[in-house]
Protein backbone atom coordinates (compact mmCIF):
# COMPACT_ATOMS: atom_id res chain seq x y z
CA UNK A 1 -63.95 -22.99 -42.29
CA UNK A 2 -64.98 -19.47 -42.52
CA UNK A 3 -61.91 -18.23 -41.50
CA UNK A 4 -59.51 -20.27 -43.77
CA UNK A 5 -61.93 -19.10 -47.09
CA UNK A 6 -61.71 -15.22 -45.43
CA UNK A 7 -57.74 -15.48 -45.27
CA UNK A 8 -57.52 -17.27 -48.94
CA UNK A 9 -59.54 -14.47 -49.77
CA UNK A 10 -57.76 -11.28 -48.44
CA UNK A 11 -54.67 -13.61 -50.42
CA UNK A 12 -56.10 -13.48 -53.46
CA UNK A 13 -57.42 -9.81 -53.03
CA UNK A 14 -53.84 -8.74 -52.14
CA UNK A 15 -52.44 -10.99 -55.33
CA UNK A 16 -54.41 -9.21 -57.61
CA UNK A 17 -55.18 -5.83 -56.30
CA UNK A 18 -54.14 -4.03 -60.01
CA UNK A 19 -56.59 -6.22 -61.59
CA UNK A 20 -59.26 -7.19 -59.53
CA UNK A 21 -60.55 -3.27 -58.30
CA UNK A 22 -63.92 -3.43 -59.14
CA UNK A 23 -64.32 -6.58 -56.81
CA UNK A 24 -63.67 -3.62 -54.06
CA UNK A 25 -66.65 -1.54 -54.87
CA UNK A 26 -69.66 -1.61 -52.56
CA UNK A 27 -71.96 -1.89 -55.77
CA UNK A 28 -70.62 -5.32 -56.22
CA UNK A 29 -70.51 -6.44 -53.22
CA UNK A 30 -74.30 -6.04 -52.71
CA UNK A 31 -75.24 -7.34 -55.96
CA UNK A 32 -73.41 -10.39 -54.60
CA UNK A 33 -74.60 -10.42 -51.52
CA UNK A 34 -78.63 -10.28 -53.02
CA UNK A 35 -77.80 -13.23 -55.17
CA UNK A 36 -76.33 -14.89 -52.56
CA UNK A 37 -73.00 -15.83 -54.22
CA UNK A 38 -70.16 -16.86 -52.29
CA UNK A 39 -66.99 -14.58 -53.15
CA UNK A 40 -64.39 -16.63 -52.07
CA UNK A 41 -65.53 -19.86 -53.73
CA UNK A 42 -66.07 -17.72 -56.83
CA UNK A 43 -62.11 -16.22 -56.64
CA UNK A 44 -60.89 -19.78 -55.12
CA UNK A 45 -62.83 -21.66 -58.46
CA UNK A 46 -61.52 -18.84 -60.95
CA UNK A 47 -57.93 -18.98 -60.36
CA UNK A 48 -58.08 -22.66 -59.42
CA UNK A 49 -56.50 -22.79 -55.43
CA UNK A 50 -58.77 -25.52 -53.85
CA UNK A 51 -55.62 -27.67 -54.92
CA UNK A 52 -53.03 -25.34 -52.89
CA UNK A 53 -54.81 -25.48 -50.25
CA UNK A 54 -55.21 -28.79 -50.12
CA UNK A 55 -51.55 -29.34 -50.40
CA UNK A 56 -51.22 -26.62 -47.59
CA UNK A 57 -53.84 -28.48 -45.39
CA UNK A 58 -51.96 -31.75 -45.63
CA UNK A 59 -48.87 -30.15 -44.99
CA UNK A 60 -49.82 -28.53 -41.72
CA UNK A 61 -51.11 -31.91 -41.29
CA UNK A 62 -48.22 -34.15 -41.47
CA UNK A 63 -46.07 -31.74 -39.76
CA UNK A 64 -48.09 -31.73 -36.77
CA UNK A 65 -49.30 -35.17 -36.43
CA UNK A 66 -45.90 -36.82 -38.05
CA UNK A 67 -45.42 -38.24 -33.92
CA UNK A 68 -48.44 -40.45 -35.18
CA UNK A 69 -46.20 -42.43 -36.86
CA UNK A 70 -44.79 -43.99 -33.65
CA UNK A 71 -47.99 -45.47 -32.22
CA UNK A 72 -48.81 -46.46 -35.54
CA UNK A 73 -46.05 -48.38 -35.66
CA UNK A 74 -45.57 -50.07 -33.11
CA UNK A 75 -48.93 -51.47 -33.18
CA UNK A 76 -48.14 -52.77 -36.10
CA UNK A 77 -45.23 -54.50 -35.68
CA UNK A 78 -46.71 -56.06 -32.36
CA UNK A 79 -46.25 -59.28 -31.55
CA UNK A 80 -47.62 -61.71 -28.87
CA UNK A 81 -44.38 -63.83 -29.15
CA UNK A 82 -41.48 -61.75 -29.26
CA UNK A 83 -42.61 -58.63 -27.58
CA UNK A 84 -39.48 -56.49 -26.33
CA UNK A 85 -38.03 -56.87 -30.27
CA UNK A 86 -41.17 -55.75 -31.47
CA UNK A 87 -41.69 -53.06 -29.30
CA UNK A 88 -37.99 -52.01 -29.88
CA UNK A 89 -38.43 -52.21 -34.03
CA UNK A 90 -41.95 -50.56 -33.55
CA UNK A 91 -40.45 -47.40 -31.68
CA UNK A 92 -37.38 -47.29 -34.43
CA UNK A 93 -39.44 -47.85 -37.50
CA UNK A 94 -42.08 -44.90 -36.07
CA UNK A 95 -39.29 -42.58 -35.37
CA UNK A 96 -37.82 -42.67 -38.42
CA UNK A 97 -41.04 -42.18 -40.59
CA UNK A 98 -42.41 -39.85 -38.35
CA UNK A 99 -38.76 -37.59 -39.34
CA UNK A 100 -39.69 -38.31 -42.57
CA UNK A 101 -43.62 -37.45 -42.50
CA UNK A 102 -42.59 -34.72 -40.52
CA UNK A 103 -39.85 -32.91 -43.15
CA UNK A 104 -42.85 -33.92 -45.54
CA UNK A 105 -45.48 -31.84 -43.67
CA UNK A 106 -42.93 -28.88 -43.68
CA UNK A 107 -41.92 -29.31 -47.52
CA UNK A 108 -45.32 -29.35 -48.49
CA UNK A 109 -46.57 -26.28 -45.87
CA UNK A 110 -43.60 -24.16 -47.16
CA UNK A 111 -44.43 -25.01 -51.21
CA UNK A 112 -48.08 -25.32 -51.22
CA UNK A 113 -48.68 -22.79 -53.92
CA UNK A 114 -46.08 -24.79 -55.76
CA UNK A 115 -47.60 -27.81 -58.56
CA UNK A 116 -44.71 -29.83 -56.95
CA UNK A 117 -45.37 -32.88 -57.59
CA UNK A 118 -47.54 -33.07 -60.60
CA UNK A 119 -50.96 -31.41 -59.83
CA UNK A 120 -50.09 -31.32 -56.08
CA UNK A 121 -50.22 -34.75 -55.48
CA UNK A 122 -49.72 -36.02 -52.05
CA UNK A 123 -46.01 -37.09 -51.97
CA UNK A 124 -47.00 -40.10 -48.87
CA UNK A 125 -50.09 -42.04 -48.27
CA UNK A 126 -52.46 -40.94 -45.53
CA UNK A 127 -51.98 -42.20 -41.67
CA UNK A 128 -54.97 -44.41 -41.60
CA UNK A 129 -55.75 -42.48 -38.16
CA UNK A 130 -57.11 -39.40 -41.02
CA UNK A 131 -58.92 -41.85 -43.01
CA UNK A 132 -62.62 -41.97 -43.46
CA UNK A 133 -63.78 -45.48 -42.26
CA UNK A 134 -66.13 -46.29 -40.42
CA UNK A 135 -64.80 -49.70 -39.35
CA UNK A 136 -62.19 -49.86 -36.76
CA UNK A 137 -59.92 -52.92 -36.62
CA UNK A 138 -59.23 -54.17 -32.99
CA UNK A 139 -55.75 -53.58 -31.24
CA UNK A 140 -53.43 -56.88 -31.88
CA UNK A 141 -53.07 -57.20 -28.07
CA UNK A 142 -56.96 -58.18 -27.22
C-alpha cells in the first residue's frame, strides 16, 4: 500500500513539477510531517486520482486473473446429468470471456488516467471470486 501511494506520488510530483515547487522544500515537508498529514492522500484528494487508480487496479486485475473465467465457468454450467456437454460448454464459454476479461484488463491498465467510460466506471461486473462475501455457496458436484 505504501508503495503504490509513494509511486502515485513521485507521478504527481513529476506531473506538476513547474507548479508544485514549494511541495519540494524541506520547510514543508516538516511542517507536514509535525502535523502528521499524509502527502500523498493530500495530492491524490486535490487533483482527484483515487478514481484512476482504481480503474488501473482493476485493470491489472482482470488482465491477470481473466483465466478465472474458465473455472468459473464451468462450475457453472455443471451438470449432474449431462456432464461431458457441460464440461465441454463450461471450458468454451470460460475461454471466450476470459479473452474478453482479459483485452478488458489491458484496455483499462493502458487508459486508466482516461474518464473512459463515464467517471471510470467498470466496463464488466466483478468475478464473484473478488467479491466481499462472507458466505460461500457449495460446489454443484457435492
Amino acid at each position: 500500500m505504501r508503495t503504490a501511494k509513494a509511486a502515485a506520488f513521485i507521478f504527481v510530483l513529476c506531473v506538476s513539477a513547474g507548479s508544485m515547487s514549494p511541495l519540494v522544500s524541506a520547510e514543508v515537508e516538516t511542517a507536514d510531517q509535525s502535523r502528521g498529514s499524509d502527502r500523498v492522500d493530500e495530492l491524490m484528494g486535490r487533483y482527484n486520482l483515487y478514481p484512476a487508480f482504481e480503474k488501473g487496479g482493476r485493470g491489472l486485475g482482470n488482465f491477470f486473473g481473466g483465466w478465472l473465467e474458465i473455472p468459473y465457468n464451468i462450475q457453472t454450467r455443471f451438470s449432474k446429468s449431462d456432464t461431458g456437454g457441460s464440461l465441454f460448454t463450461g471450458v468454451v464459454h470460460g475461454l471466450l470471456r476470459a479473452i474478453v476479461r482479459t483485452g478488458v484488463g489491458a484496455y483499462e491498465t493502458v487508459t486508466f488516467f482516461l474518464p473512459y467510460p463515464e467517471n471510470f466506471a467498470p466496463i464488466l461486473p466483478t468475478l464473484p471470486y473478488y467479491q466481499k462475501t462472507t458466505k460461500r455457496d457449495p460446489p454443484l458436484w457435492e
